[in-house]
Structure formats: C-alpha cells, structure tokens
Protein backbone atom coordinates (compact mmCIF):
# COMPACT_ATOMS: atom_id res chain seq x y z
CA UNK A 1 -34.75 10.44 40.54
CA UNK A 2 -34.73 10.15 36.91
CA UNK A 3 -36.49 13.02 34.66
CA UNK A 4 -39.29 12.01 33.10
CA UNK A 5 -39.72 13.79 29.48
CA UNK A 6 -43.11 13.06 27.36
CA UNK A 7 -44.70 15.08 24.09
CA UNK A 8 -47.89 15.43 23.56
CA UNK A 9 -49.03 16.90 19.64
CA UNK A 10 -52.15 19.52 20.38
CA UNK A 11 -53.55 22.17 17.81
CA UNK A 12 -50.09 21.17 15.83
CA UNK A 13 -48.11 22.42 19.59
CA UNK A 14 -45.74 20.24 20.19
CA UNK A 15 -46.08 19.74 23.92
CA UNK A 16 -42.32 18.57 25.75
CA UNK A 17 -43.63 17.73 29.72
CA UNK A 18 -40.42 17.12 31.96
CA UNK A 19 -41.03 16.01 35.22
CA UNK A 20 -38.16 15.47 37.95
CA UNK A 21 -35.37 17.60 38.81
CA UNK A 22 -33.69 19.22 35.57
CA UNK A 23 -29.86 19.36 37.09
CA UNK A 24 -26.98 17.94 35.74
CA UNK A 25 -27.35 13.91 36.64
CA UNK A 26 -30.12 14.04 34.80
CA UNK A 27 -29.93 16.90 31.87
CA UNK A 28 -28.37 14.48 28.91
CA UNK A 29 -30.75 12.28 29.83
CA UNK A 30 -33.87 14.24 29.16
CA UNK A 31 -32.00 16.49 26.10
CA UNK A 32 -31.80 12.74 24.20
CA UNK A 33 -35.34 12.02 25.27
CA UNK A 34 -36.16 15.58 23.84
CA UNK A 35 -34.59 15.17 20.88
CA UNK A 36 -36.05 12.15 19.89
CA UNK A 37 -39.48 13.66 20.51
CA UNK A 38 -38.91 16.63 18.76
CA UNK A 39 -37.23 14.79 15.75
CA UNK A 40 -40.42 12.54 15.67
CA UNK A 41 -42.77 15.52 15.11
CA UNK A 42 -40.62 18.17 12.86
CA UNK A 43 -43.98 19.21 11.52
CA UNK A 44 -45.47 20.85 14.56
CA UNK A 45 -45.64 24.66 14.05
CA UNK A 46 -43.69 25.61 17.82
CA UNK A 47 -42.49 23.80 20.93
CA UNK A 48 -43.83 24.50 24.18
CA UNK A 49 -41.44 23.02 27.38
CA UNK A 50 -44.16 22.52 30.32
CA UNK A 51 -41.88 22.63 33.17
CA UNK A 52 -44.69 21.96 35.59
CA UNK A 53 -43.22 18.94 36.53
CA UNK A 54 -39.84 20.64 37.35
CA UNK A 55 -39.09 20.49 40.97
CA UNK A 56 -35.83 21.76 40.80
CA UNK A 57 -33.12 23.04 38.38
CA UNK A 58 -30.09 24.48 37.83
CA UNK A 59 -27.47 25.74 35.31
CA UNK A 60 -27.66 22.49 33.56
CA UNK A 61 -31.60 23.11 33.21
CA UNK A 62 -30.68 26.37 31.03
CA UNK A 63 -27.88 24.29 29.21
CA UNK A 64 -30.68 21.98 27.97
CA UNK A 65 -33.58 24.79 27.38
CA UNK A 66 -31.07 26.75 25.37
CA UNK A 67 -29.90 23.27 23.49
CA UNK A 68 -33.30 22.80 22.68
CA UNK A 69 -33.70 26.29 21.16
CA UNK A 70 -30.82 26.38 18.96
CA UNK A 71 -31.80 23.01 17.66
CA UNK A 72 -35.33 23.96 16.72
CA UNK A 73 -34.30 27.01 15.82
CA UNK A 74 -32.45 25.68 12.97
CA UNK A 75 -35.87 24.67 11.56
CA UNK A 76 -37.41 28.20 12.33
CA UNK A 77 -39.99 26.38 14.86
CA UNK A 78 -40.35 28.52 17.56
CA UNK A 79 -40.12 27.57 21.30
CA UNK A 80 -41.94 28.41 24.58
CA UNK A 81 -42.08 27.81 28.41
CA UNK A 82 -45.00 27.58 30.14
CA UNK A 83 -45.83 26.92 33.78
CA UNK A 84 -41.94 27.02 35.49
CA UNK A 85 -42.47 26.94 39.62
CA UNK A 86 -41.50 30.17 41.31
CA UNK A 87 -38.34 29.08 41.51
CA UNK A 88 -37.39 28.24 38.31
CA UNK A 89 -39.31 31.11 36.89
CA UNK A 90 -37.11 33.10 39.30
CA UNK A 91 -34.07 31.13 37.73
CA UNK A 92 -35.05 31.89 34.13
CA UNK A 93 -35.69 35.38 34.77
CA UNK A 94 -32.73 35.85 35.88
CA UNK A 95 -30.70 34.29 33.35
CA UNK A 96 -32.68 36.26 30.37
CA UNK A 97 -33.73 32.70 28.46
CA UNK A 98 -37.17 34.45 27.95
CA UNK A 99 -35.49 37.07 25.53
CA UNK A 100 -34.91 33.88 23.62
CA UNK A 101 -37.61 31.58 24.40
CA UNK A 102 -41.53 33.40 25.60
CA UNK A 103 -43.04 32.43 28.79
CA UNK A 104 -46.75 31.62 27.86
C-alpha cells in the first residue's frame, strides 16, 4: 500500500501526516512527497511529522525522519514527532532520533 503524505499549515506548524507503512518500498516515495511540502511552506516556524497514520516502519522510516531533519535543519526550522504507535515509538526510542528530533 502506498504512503500517503499530506501538510497541513496551523499556528505557522507545518503539519507532515504520513499514513501507510513507512518501510523501504515506500520511503522515497513519501521523502519526495515531503520535500515538496516542506519546500512549499519554508516559512513555517517548525515541522511536526504526525506519524499517527504509521502502521508500520522500519530502518528506512528513520532513514527518511533523519533526511527530513538534516534538510530542515539547514534552514534552522526545527522538527518534531508527535503521536508514533507503540511500536514505532518503541522503534524511535531505541534508535535515539528523539535526541535529534522531540516527541511532542
């Protein structure tokens, strides 16, 4: 199933949903989507990746979170992850990608 990626401007939040499975069939997909939604709205004042939607991922899931920080942090916009499942919170934990981008 493809990944669905959509961004959403609130309180000038960039908001970056993903929805699907965030492994690596579908991680180069959803990094161009990203991209191109970030690239749209360089003015926002931080990111925040909803990974509600997530239903599974993997290494490749970290690839693109960590992608997405270097990118943005180029621009010195901040990034955040809010509302992983337990078992990409789990994941995440483990890998330490909150010493680089907060869980909300």
């Amino acid at each position: 199933m493809a990944m669905k990626v959509e961004g959403r401007i609130s309180g000038g939040s960039l908001y970056i949903f993903l929805n699907g499975e965030l492994d690596e069939y579908n991680a180069a997909a959803a990094r161009g989507a990203a991209d191109g939604i970030i690239e749209q709205n360089l003015a926002c004042n931080r990111v925040v990746f909803d990974l509600s939607g997530v239903r599974f991922m993997d290494s490749a899931g970290i690839g693109f979170l960590i992608g997405r920080y270097k990118k943005l942090k180029r621009s010195s916009t901040p990034a955040y992850i809010q509302s992983p499942d337990p078992a990409a919170d789990k994941i995440l934990s483990m890998s330490g990608i909150y010493s680089l981008i907060p869980k909300l």
